[in-house]
PDB file of N, CA and C in Angstrom:
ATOM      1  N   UNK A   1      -3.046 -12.095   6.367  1.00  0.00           N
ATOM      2  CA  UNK A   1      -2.057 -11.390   5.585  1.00  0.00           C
ATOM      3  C   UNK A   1      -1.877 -10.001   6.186  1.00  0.00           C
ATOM      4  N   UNK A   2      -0.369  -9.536   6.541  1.00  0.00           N
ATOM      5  CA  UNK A   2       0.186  -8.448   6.411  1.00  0.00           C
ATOM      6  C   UNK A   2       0.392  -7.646   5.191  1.00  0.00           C
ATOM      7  N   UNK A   3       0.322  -5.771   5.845  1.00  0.00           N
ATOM      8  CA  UNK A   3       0.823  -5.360   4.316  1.00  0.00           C
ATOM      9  C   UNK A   3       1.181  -4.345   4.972  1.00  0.00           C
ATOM     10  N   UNK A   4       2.895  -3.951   4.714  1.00  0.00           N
ATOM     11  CA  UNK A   4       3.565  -2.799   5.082  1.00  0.00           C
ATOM     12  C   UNK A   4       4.242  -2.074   3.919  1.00  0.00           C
ATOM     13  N   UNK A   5       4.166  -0.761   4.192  1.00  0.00           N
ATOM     14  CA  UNK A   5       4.997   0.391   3.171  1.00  0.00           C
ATOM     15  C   UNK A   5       6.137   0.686   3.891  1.00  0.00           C
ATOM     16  N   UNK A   6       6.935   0.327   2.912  1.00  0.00           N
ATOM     17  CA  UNK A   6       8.407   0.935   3.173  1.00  0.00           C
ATOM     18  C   UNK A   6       8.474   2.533   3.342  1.00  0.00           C
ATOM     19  N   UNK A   7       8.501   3.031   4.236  1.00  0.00           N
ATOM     20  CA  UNK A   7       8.624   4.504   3.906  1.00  0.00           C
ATOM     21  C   UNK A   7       9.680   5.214   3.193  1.00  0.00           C
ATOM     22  N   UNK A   8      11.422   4.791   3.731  1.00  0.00           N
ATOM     23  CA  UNK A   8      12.132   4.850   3.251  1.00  0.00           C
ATOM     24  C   UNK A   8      11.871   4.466   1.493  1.00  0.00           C
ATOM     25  N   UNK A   9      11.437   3.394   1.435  1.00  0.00           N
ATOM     26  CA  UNK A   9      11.565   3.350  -0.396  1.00  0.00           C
ATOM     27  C   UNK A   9       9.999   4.080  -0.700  1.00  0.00           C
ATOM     28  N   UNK A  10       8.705   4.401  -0.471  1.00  0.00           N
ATOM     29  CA  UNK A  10       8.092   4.878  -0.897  1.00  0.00           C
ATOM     30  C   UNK A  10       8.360   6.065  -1.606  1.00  0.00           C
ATOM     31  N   UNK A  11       7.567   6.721  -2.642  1.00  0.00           N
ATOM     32  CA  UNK A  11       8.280   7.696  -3.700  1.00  0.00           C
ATOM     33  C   UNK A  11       6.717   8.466  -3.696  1.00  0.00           C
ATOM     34  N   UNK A  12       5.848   7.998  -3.154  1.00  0.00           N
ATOM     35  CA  UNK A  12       4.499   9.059  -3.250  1.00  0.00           C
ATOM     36  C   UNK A  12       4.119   8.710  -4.603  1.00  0.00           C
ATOM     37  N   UNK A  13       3.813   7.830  -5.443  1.00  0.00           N
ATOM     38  CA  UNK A  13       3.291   7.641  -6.495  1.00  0.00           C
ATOM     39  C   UNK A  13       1.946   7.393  -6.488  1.00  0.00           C
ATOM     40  N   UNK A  14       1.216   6.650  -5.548  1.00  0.00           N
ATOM     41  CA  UNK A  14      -0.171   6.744  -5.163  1.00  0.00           C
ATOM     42  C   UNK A  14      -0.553   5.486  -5.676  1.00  0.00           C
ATOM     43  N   UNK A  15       0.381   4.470  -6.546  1.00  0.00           N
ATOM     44  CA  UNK A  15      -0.602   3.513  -7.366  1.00  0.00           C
ATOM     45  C   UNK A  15      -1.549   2.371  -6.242  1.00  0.00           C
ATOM     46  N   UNK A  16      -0.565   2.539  -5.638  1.00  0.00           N
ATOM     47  CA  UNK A  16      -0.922   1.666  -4.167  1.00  0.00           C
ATOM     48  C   UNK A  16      -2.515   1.798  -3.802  1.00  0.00           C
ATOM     49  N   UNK A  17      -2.647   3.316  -3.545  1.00  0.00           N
ATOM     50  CA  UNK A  17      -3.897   3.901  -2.868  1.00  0.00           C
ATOM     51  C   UNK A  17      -5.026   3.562  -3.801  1.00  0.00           C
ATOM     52  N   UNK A  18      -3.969   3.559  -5.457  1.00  0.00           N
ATOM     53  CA  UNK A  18      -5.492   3.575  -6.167  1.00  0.00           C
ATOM     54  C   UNK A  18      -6.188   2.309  -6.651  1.00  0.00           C
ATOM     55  N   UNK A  19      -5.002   1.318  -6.073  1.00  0.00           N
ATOM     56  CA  UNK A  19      -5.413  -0.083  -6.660  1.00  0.00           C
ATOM     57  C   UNK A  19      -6.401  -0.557  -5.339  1.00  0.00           C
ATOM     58  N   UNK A  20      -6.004   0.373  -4.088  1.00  0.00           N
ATOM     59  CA  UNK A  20      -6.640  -0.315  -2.768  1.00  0.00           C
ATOM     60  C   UNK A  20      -6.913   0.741  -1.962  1.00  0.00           C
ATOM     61  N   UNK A  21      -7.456   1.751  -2.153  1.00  0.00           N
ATOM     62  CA  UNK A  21      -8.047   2.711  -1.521  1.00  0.00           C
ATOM     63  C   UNK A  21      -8.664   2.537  -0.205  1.00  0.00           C
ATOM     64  N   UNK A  22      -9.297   1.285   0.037  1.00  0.00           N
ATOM     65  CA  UNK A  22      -9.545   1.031   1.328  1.00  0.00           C
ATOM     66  C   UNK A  22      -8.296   0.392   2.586  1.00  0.00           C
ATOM     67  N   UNK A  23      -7.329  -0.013   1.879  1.00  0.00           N
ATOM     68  CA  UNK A  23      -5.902  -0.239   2.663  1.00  0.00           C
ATOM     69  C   UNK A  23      -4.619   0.478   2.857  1.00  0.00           C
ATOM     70  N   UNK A  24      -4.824   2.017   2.270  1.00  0.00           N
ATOM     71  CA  UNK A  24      -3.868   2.973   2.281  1.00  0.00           C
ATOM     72  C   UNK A  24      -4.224   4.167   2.387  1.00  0.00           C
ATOM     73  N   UNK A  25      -3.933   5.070   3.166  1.00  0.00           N
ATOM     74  CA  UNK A  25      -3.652   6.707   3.504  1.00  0.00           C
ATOM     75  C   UNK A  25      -2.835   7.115   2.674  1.00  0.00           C
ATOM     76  N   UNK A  26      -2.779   8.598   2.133  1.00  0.00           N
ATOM     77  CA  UNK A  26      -1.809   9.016   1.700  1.00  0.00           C
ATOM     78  C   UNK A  26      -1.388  10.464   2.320  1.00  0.00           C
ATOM     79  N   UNK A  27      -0.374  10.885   2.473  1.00  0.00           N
ATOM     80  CA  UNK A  27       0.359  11.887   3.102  1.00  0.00           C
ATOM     81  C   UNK A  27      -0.560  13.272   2.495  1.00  0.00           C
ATOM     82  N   UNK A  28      -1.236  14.008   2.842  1.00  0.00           N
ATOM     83  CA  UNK A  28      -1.444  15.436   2.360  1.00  0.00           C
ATOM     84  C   UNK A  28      -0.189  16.174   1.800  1.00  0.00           C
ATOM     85  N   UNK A  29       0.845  15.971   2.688  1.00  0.00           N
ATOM     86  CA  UNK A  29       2.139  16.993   2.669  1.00  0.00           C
ATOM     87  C   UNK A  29       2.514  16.446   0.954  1.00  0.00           C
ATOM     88  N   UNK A  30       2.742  15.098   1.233  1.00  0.00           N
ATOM     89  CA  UNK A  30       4.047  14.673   0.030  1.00  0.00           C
ATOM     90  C   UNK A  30       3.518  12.937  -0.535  1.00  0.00           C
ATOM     91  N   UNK A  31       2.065  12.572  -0.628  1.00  0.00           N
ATOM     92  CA  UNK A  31       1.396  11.612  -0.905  1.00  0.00           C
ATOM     93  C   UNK A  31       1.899  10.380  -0.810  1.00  0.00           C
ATOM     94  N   UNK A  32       2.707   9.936   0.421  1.00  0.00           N
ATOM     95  CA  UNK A  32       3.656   8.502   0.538  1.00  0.00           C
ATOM     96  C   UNK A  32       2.415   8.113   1.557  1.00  0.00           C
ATOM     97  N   UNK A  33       2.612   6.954   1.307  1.00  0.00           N
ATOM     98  CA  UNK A  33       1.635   5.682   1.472  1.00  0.00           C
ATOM     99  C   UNK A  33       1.937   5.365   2.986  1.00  0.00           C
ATOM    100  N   UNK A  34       0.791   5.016   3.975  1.00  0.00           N
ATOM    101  CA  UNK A  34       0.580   4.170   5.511  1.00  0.00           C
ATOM    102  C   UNK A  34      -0.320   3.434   5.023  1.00  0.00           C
ATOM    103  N   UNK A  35      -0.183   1.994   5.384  1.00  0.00           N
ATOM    104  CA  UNK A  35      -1.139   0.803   5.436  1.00  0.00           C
ATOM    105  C   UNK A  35      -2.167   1.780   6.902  1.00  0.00           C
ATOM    106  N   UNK A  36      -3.593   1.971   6.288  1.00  0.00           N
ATOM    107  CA  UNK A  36      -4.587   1.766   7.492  1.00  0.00           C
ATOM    108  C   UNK A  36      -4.691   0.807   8.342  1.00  0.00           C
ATOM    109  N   UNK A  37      -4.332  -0.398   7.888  1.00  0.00           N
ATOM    110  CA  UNK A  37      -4.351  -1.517   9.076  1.00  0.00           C
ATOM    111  C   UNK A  37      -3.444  -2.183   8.776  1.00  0.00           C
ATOM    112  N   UNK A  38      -3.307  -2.359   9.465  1.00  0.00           N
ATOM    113  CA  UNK A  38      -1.720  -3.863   8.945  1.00  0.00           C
ATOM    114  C   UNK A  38      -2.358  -4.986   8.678  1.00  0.00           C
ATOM    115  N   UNK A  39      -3.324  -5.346   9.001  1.00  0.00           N
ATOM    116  CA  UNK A  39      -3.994  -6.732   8.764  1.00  0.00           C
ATOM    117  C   UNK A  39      -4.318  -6.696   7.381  1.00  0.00           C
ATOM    118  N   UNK A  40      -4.714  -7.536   6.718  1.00  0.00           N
ATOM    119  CA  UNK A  40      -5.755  -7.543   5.556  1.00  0.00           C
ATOM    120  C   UNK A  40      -6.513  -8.159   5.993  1.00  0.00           C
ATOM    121  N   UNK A  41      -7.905  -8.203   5.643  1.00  0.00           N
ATOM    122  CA  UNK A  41      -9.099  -8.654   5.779  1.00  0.00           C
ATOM    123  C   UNK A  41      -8.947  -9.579   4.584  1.00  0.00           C
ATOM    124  N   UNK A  42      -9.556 -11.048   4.857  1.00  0.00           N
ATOM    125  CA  UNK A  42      -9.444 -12.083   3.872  1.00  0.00           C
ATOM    126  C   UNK A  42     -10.316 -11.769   2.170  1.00  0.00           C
ATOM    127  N   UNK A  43     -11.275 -10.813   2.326  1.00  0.00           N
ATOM    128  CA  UNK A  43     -11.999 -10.565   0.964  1.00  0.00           C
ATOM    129  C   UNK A  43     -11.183  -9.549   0.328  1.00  0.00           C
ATOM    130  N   UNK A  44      -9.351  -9.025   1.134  1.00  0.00           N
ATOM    131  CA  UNK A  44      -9.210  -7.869   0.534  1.00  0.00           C
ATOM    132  C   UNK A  44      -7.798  -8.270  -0.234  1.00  0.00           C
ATOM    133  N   UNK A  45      -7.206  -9.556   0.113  1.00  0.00           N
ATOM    134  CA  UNK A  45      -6.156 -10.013  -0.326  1.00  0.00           C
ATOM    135  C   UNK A  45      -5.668 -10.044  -1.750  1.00  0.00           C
ATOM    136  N   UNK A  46      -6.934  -9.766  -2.717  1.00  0.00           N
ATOM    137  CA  UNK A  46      -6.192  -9.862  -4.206  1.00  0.00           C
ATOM    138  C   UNK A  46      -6.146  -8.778  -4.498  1.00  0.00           C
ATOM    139  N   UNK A  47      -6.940  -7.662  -3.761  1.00  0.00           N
ATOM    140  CA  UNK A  47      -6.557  -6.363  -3.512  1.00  0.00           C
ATOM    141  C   UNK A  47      -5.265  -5.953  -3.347  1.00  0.00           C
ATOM    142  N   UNK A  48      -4.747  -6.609  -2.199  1.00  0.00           N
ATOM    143  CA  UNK A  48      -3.677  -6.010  -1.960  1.00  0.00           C
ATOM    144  C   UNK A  48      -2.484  -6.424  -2.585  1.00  0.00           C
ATOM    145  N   UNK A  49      -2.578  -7.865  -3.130  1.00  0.00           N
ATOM    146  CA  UNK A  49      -1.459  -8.294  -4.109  1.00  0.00           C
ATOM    147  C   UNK A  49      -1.389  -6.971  -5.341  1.00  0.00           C
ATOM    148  N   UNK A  50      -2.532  -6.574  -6.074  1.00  0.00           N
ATOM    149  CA  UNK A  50      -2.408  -5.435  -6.946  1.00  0.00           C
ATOM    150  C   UNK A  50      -1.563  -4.582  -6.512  1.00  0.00           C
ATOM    151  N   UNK A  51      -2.130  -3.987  -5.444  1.00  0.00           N
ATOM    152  CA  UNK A  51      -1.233  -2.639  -5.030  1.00  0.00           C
ATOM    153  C   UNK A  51      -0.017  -2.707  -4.691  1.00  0.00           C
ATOM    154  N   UNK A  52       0.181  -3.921  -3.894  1.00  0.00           N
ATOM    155  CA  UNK A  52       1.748  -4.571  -3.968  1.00  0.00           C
ATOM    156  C   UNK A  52       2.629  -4.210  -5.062  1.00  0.00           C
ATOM    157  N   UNK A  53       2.154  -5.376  -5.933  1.00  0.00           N
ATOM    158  CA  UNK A  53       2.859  -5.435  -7.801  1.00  0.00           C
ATOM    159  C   UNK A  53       2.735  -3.762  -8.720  1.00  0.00           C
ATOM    160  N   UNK A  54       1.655  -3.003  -8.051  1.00  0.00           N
ATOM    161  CA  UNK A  54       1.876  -1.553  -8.845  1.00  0.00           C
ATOM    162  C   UNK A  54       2.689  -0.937  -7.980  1.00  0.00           C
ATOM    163  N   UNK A  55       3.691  -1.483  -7.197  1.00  0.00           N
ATOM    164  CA  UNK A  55       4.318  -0.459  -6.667  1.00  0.00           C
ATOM    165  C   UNK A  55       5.292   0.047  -7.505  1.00  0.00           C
ATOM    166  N   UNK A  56       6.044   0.900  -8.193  1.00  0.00           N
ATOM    167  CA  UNK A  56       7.398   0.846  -8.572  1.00  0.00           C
ATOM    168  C   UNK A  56       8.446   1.193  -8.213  1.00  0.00           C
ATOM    169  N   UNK A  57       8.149   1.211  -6.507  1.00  0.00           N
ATOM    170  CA  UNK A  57       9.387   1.280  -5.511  1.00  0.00           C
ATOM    171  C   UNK A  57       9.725  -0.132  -4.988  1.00  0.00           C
ATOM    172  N   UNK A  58       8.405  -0.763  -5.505  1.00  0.00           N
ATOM    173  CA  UNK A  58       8.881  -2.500  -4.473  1.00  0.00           C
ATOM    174  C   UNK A  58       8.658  -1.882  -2.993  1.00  0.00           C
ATOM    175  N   UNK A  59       8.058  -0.855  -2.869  1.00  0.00           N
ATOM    176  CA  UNK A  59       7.376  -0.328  -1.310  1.00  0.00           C
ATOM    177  C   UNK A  59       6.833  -1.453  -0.535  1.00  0.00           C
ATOM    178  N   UNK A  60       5.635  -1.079  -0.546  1.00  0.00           N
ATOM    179  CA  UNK A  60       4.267  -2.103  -0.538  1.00  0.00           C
ATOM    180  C   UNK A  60       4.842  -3.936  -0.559  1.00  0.00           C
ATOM    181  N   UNK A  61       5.018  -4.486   0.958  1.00  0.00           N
ATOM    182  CA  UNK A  61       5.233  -6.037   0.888  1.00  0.00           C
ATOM    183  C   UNK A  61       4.171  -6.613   1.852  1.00  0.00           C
ATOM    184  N   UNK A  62       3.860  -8.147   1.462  1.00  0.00           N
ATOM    185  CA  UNK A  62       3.032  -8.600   2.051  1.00  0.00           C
ATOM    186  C   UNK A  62       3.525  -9.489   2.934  1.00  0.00           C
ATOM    187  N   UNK A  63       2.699 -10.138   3.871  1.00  0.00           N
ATOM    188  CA  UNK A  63       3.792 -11.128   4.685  1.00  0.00           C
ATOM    189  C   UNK A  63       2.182 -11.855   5.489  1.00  0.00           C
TER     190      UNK A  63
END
């Protein structure tokens, strides 16, 4: 599994980071979300469905 942030739709809300703290950076400047890895690691996948579904930009997609 992939997991990319839209930057364009990201809004800096953080829910992302906080549902999956180990799969997201957040901006110092203006707190918008970078996937640390693009991969997911297979134990981290229901992880990342959370942070996905808390997005409320629809940022955060998996693939």
């Amino acid at each position: 599994m992939k997991v990319k942030v839209d930057s364009e739709r990201c809004q800096g809300h953080t829910l992302c980071a906080m549902a999956a703290p180990e799969l997201f950076e957040l901006s110092d400047v203006d707190g918008h979300a970078t996937a640390v890895d693009k991969d997911v690691p297979a134990h981290l996948g229901e992880t990342a469905r959370e942070a996905s579904r808390s997005c409320p930009e629809q940022a955060v997609s998996l693939s």
